[in-house]
Protein backbone atom coordinates (compact mmCIF):
# COMPACT_ATOMS: atom_id res chain seq x y z
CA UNK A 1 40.82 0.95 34.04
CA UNK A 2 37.59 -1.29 34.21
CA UNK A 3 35.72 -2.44 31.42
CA UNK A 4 32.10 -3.01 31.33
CA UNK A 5 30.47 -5.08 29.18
CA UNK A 6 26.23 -5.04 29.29
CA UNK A 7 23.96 -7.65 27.28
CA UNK A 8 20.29 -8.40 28.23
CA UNK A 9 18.24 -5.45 26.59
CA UNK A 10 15.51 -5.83 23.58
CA UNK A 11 12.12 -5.37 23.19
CA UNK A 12 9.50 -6.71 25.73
CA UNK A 13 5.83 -6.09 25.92
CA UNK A 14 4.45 -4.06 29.16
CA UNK A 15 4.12 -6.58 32.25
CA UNK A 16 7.26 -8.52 31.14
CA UNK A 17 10.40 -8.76 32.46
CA UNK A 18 14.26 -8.54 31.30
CA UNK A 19 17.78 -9.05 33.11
CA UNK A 20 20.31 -7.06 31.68
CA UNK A 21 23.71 -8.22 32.65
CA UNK A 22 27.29 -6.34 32.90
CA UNK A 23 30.52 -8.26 32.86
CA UNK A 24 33.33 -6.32 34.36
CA UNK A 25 37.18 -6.83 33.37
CA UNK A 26 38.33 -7.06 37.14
CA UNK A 27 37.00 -7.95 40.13
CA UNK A 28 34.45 -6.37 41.00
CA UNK A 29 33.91 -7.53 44.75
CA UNK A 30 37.11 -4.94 45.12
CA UNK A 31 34.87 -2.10 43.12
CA UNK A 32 33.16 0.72 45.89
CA UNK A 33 29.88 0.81 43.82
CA UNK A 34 28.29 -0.49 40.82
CA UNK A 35 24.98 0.18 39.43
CA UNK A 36 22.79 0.34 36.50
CA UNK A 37 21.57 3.97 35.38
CA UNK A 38 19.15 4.74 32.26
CA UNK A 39 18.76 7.30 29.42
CA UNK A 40 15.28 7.77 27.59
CA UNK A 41 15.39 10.57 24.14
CA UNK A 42 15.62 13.43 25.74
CA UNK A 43 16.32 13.08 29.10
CA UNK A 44 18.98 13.31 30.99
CA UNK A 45 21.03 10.40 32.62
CA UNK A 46 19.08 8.97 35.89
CA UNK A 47 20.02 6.46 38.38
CA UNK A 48 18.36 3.16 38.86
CA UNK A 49 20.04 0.84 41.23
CA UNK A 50 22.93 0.82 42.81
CA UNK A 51 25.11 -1.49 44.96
CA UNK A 52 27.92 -0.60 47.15
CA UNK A 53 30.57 -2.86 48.30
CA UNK A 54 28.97 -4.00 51.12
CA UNK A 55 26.02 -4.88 50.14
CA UNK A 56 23.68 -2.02 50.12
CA UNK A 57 21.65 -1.14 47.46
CA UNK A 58 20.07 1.68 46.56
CA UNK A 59 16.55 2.35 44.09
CA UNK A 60 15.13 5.39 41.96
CA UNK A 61 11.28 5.26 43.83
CA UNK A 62 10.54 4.49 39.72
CA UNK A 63 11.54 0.81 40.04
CA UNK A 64 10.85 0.46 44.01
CA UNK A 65 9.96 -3.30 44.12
CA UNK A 66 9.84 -4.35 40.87
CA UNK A 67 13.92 -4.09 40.06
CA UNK A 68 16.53 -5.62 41.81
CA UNK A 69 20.24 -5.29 41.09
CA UNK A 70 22.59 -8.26 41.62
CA UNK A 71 25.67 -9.41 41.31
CA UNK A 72 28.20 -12.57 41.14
CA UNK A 73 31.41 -12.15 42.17
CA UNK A 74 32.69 -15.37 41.12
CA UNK A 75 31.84 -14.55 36.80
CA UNK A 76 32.48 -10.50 38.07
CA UNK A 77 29.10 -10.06 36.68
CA UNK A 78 26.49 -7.28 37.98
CA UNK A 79 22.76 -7.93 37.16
CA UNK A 80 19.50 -5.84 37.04
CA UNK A 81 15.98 -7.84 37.33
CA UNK A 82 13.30 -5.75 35.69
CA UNK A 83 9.64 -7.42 35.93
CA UNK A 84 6.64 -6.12 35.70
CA UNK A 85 8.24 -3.38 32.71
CA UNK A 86 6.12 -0.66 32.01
CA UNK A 87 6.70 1.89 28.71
CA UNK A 88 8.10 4.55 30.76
CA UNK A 89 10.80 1.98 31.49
CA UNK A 90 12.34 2.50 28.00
CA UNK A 91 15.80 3.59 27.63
CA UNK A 92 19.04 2.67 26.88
CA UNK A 93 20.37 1.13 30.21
CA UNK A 94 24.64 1.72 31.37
CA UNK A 95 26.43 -0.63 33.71
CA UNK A 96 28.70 2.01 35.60
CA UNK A 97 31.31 1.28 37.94
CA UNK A 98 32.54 4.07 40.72
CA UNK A 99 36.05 4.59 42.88
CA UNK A 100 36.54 7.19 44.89
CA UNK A 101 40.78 7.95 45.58
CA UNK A 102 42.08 8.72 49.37
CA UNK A 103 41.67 12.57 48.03
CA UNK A 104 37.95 11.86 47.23
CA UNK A 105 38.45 12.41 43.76
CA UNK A 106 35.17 9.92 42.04
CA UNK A 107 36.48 7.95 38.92
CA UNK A 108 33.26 6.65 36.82
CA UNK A 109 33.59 3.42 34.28
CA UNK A 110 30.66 3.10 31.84
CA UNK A 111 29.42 0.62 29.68
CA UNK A 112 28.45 1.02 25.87
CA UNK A 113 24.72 0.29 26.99
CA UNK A 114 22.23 -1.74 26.18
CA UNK A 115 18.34 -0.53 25.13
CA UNK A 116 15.50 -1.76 26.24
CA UNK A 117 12.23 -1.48 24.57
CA UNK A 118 8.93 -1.88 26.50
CA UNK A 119 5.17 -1.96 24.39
CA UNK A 120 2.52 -0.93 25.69
């Protein structure tokens, strides 16, 4: 079981930037991918950034070049950079953690999430 903890959201005007952080229960250098996903009213669940194990990340075209997702592995702490925010940016934000078993069977661990809140 892996527990996610995010902090970081709030309100920002459009231009400005946030870092949401998620502090994981266990180490997460041993996790096969973590990554930050988003849900605006109405919408349904959407990817924003991943990053495997090894390194490689992964970016909804949305937030190509202006987010970058991070993490420590010492404080077991993923990150996610937003600059330049933009109102279509607003949602509440969910640290997820993912394992796949030998069988392939995917086991997903979400945070409670955090929102963030971009004016235009």
């Amino acid at each position: 079981q892996v527990r996610l903890v995010e902090s970081g959201g709030g309100l920002v005007q459009a231009g400005g930037s946030l870092r949401l952080s998620c502090a994981a229960s266990t180490n997460i250098a041993a996790i096969a991918e973590m990554g930050w996903y988003r849900q605006a009213p109405g919408k349904q669940r959407e990817l924003v950034a991943s990053l495997a194990k090894a390194g490689t990340t992964n970016y909804a075209d949305a937030v190509k070049g202006r987010f970058t997702i991070s993490r420590d592995n010492a404080k077991n702490t993923l990150y996610l950079q937003m600059n330049n925010l933009k109102p279509d940016d607003a949602a509440v934000y969910y640290c997820n953690a993912k394992e796949w078993t030998q069988r392939g069977n995917e086991f997903n661990y979400w945070g409670q999430g955090t929102q963030v809140t971009v004016s235009s």
